[in-house]
C-alpha atoms as a PDB file:
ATOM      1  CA  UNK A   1      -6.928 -13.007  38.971  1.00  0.00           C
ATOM      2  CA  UNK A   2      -8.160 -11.940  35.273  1.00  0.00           C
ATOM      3  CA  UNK A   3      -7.249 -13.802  32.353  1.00  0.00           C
ATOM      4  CA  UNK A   4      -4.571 -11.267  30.486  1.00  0.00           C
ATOM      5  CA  UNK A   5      -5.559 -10.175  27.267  1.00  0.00           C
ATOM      6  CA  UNK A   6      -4.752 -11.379  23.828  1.00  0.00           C
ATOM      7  CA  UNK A   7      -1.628 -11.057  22.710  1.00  0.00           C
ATOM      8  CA  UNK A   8       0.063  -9.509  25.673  1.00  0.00           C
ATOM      9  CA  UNK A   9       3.502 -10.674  27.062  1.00  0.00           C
ATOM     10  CA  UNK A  10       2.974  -9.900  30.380  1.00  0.00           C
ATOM     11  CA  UNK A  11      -0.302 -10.187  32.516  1.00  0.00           C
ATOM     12  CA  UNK A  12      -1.603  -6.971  33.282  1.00  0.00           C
ATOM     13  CA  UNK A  13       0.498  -4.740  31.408  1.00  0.00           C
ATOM     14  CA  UNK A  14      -1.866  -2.857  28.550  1.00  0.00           C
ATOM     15  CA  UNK A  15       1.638  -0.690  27.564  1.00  0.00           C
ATOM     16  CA  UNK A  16       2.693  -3.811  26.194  1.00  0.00           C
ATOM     17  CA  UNK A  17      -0.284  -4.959  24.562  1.00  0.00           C
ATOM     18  CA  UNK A  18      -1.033  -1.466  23.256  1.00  0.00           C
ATOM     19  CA  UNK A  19       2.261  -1.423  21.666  1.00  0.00           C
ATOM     20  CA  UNK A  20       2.221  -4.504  20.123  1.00  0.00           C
ATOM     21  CA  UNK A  21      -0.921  -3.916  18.249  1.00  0.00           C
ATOM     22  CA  UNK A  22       0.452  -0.436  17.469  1.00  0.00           C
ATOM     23  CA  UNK A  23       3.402  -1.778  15.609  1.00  0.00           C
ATOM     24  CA  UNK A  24       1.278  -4.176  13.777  1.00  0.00           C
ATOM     25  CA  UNK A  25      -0.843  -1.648  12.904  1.00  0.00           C
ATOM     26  CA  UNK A  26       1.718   0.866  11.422  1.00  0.00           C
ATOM     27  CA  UNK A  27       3.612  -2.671   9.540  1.00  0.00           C
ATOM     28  CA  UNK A  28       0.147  -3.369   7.749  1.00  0.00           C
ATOM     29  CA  UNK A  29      -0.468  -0.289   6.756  1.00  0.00           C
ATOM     30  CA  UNK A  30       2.530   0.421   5.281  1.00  0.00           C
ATOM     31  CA  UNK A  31       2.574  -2.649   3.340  1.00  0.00           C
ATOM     32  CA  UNK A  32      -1.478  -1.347   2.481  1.00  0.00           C
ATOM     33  CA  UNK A  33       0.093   1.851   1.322  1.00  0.00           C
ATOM     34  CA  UNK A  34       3.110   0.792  -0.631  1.00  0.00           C
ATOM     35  CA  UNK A  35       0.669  -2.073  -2.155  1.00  0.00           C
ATOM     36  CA  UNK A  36      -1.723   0.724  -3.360  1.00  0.00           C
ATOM     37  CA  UNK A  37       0.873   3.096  -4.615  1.00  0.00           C
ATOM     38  CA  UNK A  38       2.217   0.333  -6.797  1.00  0.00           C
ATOM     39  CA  UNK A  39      -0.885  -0.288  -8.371  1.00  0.00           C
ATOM     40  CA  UNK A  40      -2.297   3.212  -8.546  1.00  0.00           C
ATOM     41  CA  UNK A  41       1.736   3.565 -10.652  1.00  0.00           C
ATOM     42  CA  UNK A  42       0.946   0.884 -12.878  1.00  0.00           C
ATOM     43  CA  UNK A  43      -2.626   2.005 -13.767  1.00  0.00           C
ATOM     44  CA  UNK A  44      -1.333   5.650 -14.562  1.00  0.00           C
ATOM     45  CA  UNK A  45       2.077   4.150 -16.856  1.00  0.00           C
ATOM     46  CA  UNK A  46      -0.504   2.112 -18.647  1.00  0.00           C
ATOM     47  CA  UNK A  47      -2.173   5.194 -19.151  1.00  0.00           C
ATOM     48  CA  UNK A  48       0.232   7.263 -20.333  1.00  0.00           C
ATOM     49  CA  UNK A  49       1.590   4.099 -22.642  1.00  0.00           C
ATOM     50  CA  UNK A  50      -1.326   3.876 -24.501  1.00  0.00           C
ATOM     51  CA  UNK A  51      -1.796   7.747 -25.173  1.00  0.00           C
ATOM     52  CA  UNK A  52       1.549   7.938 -25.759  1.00  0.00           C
ATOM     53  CA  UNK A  53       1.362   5.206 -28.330  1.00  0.00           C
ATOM     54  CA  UNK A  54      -1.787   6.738 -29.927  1.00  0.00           C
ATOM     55  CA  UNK A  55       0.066  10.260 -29.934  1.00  0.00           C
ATOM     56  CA  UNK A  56       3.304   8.294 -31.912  1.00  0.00           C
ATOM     57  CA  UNK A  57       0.504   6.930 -34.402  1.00  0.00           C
ATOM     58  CA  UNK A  58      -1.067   9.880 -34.889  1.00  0.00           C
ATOM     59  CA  UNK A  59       2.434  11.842 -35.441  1.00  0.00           C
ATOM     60  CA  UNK A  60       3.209   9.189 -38.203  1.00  0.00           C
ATOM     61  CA  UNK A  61      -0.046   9.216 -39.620  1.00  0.00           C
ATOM     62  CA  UNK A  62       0.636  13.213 -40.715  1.00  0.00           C
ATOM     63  CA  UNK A  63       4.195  12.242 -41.837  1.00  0.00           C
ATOM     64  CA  UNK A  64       2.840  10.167 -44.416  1.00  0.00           C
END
């Protein structure tokens, strides 16, 4: 009899391995996803922090 393969519960039941590694699949990449969004929100409120800042400046620079 075969060895069963890696990770599975039961020997000679690919359903169960296939569904394992599906689930770990879709938990990584939403962890990828929400890890990316966060960053890719940070880079774009620095952005708009620092324009926002230079628009202020610029603002009281013609006040004066």
């Amino acid at each position: 009899m075969p060895s069963p393969p890696c990770g599975s519960r039961y020997p000679g039941s690919a359903e169960d391995n296939r569904a394992g590694r599906a689930a770990r699949g879709a938990a990584w990449t939403g962890i990828d996803f929400t890890h990316r969004v966060g960053v890719a929100f940070m880079i774009v409120g620095a952005v708009i922090g620092m324009t926002g800042d230079l628009t202020l400046s610029r603002i009281g620079l013609l006040i004066t």
